[in-house]
C-alpha atoms as a PDB file:
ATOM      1  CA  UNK A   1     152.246  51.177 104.160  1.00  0.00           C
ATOM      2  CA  UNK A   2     152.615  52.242 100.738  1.00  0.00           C
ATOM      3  CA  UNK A   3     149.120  55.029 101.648  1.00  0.00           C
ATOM      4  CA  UNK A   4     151.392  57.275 103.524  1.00  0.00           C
ATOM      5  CA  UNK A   5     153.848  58.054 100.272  1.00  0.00           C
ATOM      6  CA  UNK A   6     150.151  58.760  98.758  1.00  0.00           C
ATOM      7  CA  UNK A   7     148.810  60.950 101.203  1.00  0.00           C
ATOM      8  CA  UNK A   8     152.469  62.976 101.293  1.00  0.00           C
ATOM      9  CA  UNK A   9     151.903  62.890  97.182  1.00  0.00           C
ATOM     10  CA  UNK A  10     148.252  64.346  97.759  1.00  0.00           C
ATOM     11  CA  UNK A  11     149.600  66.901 100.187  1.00  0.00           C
ATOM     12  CA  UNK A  12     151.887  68.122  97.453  1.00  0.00           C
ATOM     13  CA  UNK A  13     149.404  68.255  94.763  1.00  0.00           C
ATOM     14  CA  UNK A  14     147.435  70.428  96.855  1.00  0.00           C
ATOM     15  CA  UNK A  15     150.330  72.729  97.921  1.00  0.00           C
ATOM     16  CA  UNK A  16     150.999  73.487  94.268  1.00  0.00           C
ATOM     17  CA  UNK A  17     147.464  74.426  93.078  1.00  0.00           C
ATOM     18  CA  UNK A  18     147.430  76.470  96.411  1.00  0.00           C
ATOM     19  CA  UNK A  19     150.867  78.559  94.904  1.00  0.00           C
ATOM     20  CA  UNK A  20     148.474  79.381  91.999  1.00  0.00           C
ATOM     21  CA  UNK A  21     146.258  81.297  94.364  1.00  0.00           C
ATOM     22  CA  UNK A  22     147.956  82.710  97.385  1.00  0.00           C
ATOM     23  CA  UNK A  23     146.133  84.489  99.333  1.00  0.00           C
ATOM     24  CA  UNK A  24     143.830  81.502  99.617  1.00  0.00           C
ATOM     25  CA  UNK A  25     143.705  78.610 102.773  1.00  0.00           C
ATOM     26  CA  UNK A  26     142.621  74.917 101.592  1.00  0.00           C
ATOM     27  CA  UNK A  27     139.167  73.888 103.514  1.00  0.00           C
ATOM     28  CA  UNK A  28     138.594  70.715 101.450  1.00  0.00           C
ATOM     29  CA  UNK A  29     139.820  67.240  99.796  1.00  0.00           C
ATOM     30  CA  UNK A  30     138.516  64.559  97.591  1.00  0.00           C
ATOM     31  CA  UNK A  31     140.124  61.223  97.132  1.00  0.00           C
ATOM     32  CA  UNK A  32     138.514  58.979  94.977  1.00  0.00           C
ATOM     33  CA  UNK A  33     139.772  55.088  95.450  1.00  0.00           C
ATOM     34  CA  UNK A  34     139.107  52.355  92.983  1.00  0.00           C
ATOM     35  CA  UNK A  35     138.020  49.236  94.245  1.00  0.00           C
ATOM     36  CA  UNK A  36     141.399  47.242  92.479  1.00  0.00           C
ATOM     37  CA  UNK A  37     144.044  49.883  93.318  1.00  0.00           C
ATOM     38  CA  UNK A  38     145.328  48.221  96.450  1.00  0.00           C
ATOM     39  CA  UNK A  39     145.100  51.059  98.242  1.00  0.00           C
ATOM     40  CA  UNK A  40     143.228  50.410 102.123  1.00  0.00           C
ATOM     41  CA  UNK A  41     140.764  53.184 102.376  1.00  0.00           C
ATOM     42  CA  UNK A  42     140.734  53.944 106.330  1.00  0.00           C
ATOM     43  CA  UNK A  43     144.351  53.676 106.328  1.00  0.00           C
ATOM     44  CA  UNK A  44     144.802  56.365 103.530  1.00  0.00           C
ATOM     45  CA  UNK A  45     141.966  58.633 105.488  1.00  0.00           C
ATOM     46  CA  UNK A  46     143.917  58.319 108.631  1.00  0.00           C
ATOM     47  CA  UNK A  47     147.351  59.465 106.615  1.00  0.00           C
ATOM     48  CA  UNK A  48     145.650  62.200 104.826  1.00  0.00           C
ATOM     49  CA  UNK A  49     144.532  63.430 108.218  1.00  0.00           C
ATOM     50  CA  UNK A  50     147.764  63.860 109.671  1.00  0.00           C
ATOM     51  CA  UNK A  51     149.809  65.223 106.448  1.00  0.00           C
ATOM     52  CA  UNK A  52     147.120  67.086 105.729  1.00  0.00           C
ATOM     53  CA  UNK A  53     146.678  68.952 109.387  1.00  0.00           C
ATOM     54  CA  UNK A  54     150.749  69.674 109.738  1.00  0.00           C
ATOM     55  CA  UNK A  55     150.010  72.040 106.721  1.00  0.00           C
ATOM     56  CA  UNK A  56     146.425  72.964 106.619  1.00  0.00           C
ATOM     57  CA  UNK A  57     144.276  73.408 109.953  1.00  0.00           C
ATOM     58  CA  UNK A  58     141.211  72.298 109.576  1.00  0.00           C
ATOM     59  CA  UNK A  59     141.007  71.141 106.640  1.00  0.00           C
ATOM     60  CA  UNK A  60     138.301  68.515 105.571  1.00  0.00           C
ATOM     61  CA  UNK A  61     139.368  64.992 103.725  1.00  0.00           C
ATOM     62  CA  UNK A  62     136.842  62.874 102.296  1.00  0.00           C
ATOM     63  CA  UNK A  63     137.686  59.584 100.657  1.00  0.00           C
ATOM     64  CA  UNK A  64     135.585  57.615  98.495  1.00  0.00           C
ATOM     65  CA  UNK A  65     135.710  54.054  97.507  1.00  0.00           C
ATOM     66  CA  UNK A  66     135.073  53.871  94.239  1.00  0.00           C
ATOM     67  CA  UNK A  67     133.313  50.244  92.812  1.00  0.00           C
ATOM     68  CA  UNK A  68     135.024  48.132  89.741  1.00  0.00           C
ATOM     69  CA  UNK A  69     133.167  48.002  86.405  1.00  0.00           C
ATOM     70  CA  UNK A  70     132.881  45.164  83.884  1.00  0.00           C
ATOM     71  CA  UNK A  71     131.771  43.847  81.152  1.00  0.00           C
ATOM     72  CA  UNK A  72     129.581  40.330  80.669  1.00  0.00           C
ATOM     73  CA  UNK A  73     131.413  37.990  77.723  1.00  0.00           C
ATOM     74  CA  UNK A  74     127.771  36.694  76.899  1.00  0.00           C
ATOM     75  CA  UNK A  75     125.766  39.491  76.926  1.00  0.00           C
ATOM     76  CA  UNK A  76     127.762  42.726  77.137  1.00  0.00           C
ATOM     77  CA  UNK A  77     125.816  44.431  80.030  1.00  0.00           C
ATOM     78  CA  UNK A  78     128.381  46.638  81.752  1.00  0.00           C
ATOM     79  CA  UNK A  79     127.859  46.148  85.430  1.00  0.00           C
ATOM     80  CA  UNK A  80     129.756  47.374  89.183  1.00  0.00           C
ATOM     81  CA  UNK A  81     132.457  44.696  90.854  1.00  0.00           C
ATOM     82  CA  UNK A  82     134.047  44.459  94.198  1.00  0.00           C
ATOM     83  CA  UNK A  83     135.516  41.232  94.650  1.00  0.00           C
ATOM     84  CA  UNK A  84     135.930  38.459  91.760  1.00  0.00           C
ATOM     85  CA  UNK A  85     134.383  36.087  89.993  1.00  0.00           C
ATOM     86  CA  UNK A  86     132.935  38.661  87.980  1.00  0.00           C
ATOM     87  CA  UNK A  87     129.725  36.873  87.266  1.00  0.00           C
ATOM     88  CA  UNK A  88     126.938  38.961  85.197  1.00  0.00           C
ATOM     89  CA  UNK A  89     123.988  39.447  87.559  1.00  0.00           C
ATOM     90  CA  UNK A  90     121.693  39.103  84.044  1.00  0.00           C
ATOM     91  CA  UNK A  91     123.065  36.511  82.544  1.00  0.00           C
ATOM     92  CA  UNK A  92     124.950  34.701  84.737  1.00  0.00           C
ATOM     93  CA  UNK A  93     127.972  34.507  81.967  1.00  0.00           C
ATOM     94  CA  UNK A  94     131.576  35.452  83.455  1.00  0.00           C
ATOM     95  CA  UNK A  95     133.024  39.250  82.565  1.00  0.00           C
ATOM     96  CA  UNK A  96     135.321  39.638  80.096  1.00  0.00           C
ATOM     97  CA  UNK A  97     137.833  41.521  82.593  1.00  0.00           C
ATOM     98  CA  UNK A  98     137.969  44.836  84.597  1.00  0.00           C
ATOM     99  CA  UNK A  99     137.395  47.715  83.177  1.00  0.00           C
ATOM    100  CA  UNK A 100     137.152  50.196  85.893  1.00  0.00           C
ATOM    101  CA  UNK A 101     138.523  50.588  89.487  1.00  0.00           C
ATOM    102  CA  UNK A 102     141.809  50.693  89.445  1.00  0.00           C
ATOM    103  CA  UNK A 103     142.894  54.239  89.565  1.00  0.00           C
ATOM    104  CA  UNK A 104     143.396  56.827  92.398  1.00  0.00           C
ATOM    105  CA  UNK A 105     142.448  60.382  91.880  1.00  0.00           C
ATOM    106  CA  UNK A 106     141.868  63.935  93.832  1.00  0.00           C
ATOM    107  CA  UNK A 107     138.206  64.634  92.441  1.00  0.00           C
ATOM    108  CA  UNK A 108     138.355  67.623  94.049  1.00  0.00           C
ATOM    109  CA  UNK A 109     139.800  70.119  95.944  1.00  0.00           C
ATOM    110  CA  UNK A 110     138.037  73.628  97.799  1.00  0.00           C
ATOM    111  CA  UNK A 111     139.485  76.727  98.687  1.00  0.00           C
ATOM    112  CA  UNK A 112     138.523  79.870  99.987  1.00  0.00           C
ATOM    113  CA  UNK A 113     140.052  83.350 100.134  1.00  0.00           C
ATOM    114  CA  UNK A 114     141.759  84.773 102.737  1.00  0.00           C
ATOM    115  CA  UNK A 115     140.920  88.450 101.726  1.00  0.00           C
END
């Protein structure tokens, strides 16, 4: 369960942009997921939810699934993919290959001052 190590990786992330404001408590996370980065969305929720609480109470974790792109061979119209074949819903041509949904990113994280 490789989403653990993430979340852990996640948690640190957050405790060093936290060091760069100190008197500050984290109330929010963003996790965006790429449909192709092998990476099991509910399971990496459920981690965040624990690293995350044994450091910050209460903080919030959202984590969104984020869809493929690609691009038709035939006609080039750039469209979203979950699952292959990547068939072009104009044209009905194949996709060239993947050019989206594959990484794993925090999009965001929310803080709030302590003072």
């Amino acid at each position: 369960m490789h989403e653990l190590s993430l979340a852990l990786q996640i948690r640190e992330i957050c405790e060093r942009e936290l060091e760069k404001q100190p008197e500050s408590r984290l109330t929010a996370l963003g996790v965006e997921v790429g449909a192709f980065s092998a990476v099991e969305v509910e399971t990496l929720q459920f981690c965040l939810q624990i690293v995350m609480s044994e450091r910050f109470d209460g903080v919030r974790c959202e984590v969104i699934r984020q869809p493929g792109t690609a691009a038709c061979s035939s006609c080039g119209l750039e469209f979203e993919v979950t699952q292959a074949p990547f068939e072009c819903p104009s044209c009905g041509a194949l996709a060239r290959g993947v050019s989206g949904g594959d990484s794993l990113q925090v999009s965001y994280i929310e803080v709030e001052s302590e003072r």
